[in-house]
Protein backbone atom coordinates (compact mmCIF):
# COMPACT_ATOMS: atom_id res chain seq x y z
CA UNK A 1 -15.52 -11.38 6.16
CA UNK A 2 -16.88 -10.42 2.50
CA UNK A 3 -14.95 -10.38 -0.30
CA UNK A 4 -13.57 -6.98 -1.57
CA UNK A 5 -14.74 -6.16 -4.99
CA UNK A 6 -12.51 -5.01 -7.51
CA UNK A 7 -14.14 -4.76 -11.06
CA UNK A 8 -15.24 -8.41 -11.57
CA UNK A 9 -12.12 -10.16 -9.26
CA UNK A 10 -12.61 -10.58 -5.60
CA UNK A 11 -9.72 -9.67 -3.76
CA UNK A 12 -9.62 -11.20 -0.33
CA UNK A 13 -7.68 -9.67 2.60
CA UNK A 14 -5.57 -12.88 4.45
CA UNK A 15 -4.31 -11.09 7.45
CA UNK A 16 -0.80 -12.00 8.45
CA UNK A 17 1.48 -11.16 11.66
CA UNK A 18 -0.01 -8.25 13.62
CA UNK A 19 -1.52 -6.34 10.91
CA UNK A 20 -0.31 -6.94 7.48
CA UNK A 21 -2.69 -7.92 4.50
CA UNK A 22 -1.96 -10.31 1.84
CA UNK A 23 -4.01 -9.09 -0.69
CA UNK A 24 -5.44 -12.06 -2.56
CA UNK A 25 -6.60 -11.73 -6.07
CA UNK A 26 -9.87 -14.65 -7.01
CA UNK A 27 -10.72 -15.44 -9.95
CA UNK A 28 -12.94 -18.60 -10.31
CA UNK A 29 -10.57 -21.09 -8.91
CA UNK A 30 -7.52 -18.91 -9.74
CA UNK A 31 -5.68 -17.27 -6.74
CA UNK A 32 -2.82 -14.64 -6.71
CA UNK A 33 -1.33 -13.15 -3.64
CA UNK A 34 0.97 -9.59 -2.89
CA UNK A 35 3.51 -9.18 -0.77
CA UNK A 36 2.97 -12.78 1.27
CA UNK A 37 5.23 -11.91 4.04
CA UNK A 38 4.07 -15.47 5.66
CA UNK A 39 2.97 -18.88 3.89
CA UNK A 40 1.02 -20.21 6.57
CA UNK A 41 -1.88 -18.27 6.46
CA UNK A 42 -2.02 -17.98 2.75
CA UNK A 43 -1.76 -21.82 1.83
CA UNK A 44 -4.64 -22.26 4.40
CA UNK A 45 -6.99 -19.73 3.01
CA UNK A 46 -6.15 -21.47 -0.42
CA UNK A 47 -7.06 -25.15 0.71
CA UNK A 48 -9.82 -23.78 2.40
CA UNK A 49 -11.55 -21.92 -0.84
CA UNK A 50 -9.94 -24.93 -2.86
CA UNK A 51 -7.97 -22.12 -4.93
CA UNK A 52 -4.63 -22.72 -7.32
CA UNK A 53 -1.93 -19.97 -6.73
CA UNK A 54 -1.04 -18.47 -10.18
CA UNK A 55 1.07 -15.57 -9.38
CA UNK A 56 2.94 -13.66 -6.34
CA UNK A 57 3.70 -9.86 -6.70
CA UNK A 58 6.14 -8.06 -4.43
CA UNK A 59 6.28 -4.52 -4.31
CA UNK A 60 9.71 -4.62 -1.96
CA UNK A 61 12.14 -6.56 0.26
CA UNK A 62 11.25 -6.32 3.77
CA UNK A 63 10.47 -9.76 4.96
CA UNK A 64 7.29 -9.58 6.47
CA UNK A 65 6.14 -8.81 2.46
CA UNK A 66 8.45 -11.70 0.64
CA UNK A 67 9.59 -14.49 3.36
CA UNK A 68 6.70 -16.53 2.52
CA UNK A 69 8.12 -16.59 -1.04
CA UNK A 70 9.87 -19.58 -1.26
CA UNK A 71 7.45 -22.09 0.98
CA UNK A 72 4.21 -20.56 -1.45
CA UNK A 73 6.99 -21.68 -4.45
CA UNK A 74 7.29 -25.74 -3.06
CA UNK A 75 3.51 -25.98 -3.24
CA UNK A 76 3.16 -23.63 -6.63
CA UNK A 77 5.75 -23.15 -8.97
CA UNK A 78 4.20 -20.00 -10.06
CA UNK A 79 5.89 -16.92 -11.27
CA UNK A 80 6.73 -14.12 -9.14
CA UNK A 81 6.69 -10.78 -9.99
CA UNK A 82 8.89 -8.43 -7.66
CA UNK A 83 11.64 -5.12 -8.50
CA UNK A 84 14.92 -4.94 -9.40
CA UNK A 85 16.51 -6.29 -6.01
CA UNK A 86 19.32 -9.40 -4.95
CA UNK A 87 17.24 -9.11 -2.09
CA UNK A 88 14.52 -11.09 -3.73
CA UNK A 89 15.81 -14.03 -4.40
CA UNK A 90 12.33 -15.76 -5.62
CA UNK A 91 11.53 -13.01 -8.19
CA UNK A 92 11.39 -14.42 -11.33
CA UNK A 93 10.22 -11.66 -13.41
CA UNK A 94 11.61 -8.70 -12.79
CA UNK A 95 9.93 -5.37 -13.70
CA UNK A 96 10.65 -1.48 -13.48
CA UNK A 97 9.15 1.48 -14.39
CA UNK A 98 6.57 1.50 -17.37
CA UNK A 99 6.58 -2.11 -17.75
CA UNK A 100 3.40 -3.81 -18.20
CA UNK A 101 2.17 -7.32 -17.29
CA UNK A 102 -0.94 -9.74 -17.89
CA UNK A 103 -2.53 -11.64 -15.39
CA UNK A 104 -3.81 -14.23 -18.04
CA UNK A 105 -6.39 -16.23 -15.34
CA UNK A 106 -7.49 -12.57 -14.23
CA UNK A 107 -7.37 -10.98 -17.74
CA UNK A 108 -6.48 -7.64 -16.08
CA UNK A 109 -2.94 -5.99 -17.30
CA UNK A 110 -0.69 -4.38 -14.44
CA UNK A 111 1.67 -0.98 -15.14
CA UNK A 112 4.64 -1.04 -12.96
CA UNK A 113 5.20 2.51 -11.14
CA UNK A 114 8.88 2.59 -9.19
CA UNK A 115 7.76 4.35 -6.31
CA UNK A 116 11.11 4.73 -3.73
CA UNK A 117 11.19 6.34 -0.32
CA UNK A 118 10.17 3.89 2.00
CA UNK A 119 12.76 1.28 0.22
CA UNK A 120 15.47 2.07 -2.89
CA UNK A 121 13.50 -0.10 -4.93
CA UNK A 122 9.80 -0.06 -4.17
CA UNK A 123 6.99 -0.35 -6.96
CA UNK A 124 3.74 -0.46 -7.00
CA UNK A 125 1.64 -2.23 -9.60
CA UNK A 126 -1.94 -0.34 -10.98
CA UNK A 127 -4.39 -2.46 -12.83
CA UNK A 128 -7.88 -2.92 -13.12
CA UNK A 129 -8.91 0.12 -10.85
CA UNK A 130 -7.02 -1.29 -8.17
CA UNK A 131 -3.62 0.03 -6.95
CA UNK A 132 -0.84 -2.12 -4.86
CA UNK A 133 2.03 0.18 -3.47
CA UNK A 134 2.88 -1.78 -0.51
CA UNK A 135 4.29 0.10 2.37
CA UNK A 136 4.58 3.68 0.18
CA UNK A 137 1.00 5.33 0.21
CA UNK A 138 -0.99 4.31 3.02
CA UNK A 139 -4.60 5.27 4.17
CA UNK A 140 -4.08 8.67 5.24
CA UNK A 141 -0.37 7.94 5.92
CA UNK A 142 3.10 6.86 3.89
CA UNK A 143 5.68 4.63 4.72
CA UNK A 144 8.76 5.36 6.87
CA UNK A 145 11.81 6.49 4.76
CA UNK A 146 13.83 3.29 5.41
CA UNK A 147 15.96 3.72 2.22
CA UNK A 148 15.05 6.94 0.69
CA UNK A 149 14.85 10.58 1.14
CA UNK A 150 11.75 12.93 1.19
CA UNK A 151 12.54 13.78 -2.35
CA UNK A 152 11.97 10.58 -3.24
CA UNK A 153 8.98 9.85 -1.20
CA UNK A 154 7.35 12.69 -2.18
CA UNK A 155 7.63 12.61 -6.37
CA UNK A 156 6.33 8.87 -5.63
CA UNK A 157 3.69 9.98 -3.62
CA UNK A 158 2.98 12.65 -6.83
CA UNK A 159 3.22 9.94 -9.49
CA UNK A 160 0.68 7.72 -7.85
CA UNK A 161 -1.87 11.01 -7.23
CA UNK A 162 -1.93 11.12 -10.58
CA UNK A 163 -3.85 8.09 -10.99
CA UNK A 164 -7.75 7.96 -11.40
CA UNK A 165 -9.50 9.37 -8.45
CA UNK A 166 -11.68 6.18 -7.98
CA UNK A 167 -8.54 3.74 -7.57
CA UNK A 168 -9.10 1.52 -4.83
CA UNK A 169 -5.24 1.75 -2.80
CA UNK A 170 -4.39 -1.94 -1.40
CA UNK A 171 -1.68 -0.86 1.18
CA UNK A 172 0.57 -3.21 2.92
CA UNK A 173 -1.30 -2.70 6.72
CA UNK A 174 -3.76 -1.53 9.21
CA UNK A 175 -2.59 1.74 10.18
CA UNK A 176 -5.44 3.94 9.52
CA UNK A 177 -6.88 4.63 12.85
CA UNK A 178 -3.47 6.03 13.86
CA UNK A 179 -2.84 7.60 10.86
CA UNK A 180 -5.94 9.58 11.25
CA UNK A 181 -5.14 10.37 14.46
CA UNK A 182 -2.03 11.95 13.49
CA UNK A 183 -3.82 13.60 10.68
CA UNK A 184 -5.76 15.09 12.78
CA UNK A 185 -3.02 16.77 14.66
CA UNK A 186 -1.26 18.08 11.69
CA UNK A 187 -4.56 19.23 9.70
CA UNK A 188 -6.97 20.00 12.30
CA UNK A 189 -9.58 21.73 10.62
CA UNK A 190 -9.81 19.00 7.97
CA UNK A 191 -13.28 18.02 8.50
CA UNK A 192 -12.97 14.82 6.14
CA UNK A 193 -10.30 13.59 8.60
CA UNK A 194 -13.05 13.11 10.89
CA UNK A 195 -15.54 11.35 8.83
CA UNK A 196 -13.09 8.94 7.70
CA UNK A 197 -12.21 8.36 11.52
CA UNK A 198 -15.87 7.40 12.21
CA UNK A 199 -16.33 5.18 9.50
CA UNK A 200 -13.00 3.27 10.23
CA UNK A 201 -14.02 3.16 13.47
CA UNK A 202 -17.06 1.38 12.87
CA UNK A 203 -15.02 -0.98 10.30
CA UNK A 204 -12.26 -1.87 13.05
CA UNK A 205 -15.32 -2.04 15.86
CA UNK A 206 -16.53 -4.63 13.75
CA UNK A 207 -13.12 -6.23 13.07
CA UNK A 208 -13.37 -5.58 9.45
CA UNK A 209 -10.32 -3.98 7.38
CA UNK A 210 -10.18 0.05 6.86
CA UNK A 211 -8.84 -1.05 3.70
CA UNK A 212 -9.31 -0.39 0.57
CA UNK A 213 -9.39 3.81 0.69
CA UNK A 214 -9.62 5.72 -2.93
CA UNK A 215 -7.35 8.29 -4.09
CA UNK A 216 -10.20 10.58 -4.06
CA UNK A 217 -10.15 9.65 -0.19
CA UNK A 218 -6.51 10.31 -0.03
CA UNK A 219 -5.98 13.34 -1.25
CA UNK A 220 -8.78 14.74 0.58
CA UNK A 221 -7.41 13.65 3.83
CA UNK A 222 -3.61 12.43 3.93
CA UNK A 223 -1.26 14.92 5.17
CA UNK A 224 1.23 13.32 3.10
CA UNK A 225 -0.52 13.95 0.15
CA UNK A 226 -1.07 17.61 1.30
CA UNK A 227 2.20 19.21 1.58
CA UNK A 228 1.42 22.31 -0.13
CA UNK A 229 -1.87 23.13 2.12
CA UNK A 230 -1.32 25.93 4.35
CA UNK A 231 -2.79 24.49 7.54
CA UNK A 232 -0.27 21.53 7.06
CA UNK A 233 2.80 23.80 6.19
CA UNK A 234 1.98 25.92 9.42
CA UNK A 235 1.98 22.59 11.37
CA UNK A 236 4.77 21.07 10.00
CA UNK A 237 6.88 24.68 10.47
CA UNK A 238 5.62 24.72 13.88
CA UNK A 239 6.98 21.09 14.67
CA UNK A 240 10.41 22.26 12.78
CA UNK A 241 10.90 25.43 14.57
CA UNK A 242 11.34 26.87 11.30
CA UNK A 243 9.37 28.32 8.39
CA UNK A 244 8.79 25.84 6.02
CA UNK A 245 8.10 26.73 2.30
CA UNK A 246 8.53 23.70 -0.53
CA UNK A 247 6.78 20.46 0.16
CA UNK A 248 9.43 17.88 0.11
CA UNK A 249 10.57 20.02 3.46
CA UNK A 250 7.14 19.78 4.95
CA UNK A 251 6.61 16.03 3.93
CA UNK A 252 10.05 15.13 5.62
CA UNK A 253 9.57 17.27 8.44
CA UNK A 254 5.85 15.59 8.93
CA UNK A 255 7.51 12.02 7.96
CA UNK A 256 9.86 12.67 11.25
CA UNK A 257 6.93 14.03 13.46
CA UNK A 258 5.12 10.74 12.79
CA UNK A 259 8.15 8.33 13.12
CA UNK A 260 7.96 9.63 17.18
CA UNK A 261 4.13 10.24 17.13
């Protein structure tokens, strides 16, 4: 599998449990990882490319995105950056909303974006044309709403629209195939819905990663992102039983079509 680049840093996909991505950061013999749910596979790809871990970023608690914290920490005492959460135990730099980091071995500075919905305390970090946000936005989909409420998920859906069309969206897993397929049930006439599906298909046929989409992509094709077009209003009031008028209705109506799709 190539190397995904981002500007002038490879970022490698290590796959981990059934379909998460540790996103993986290379610069020269620098390494830094996001949301390394699992040690194993990361300190192997490391020996293997003869890389140094400098960093971990964590955009929220669930386990199979931190609990290979603390085993990456005995081999690298490296800082990790992670939200505002007990939950995290290993985050050593905290960061919120608006804050703004360096990556000195990368030279690429990340903005912090709190992003909740899918967890209370979920943030993404943006830098360098490339956009971590974990298990919020994801290629033509968004996370469950573990912890939040479509309010929530929706303005943190908004905030990270607002980024440059061309940012290249590292989400937490492989779901696009049946995102898309659900897309394609709530937006039917969406022809870019099934362009994407063909060229995903062709990635997965080749057992290559879907991953990274744009934003551009996105908001062309995610139904999550496209709560105030009417074809996905009519759907979502049709699922409901009821008209639906404001977005944050049809994006939680949508969000609780998909949780049983």
């Amino acid at each position: 599998m190539n190397d995904i680049s981002a500007n002038h840093i490879d970022v490698y996909p290590v796959r981990a449990f059934q379909d998460n991505y540790v996103w993986t950061l290379r610069q020269g013999s620098n390494a830094a990882v996001v949301d390394p749910g699992d040690a194993k596979p990361v300190l192997a790809y490391l020996k293997a490319q003869k890389l140094k871990l400098t960093a971990i970023l964590n955009t929220h608690h669930h386990a199979d995105h931190v609990g290979g914290n603390a085993e990456l920490l005995e081999h690298f005492p490296v800082p990790v950056y992670g939200p505002y959460d007990e939950r995290i135990p290993t985050v050593s730099h905290r960061v919120r909303e608006g804050d703004r980091f360096t990556l000195q071995e990368f030279g690429v500075e990340f903005e912090v974006f709190e992003i909740p919905g899918h967890t209370k305390s979920h943030i993404a970090f943006y830098g360098g044309g490339m956009l971590y946000c974990g298990d919020t936005l994801f290629a033509c989909g968004c996370g469950r709403l573990f912890e939040g409420t479509p309010a929530q998920m929706y303005d943190s859906l908004a905030k990270l629209a607002q980024l440059p069309a061309a940012t290249r969206v590292y989400c937490g897993h492989e779901y696009t195939m049946a995102n898309i397929k659900f897309g394609k049930v709530v937006e039917a006439g969406n022809a870019e819905l099934a362009k994407w599906e063909q060229a995903a298909g062709a990635q997965r046929a080749k057992d290559e990663p879907t991953l990274p989409s744009t934003l551009a992509q996105e908001k062309l094709a995610n139904p999550f992102l496209r709560c105030d077009q009417p074809e996905v209003i009519a759907a979502a009031s049709k699922h409901a039983g009821k008209p639906l008028k404001d977005p944050v209705s049809v994006l939680g109506a949508i969000r609780e079509w998909k949780n049983n799709f």
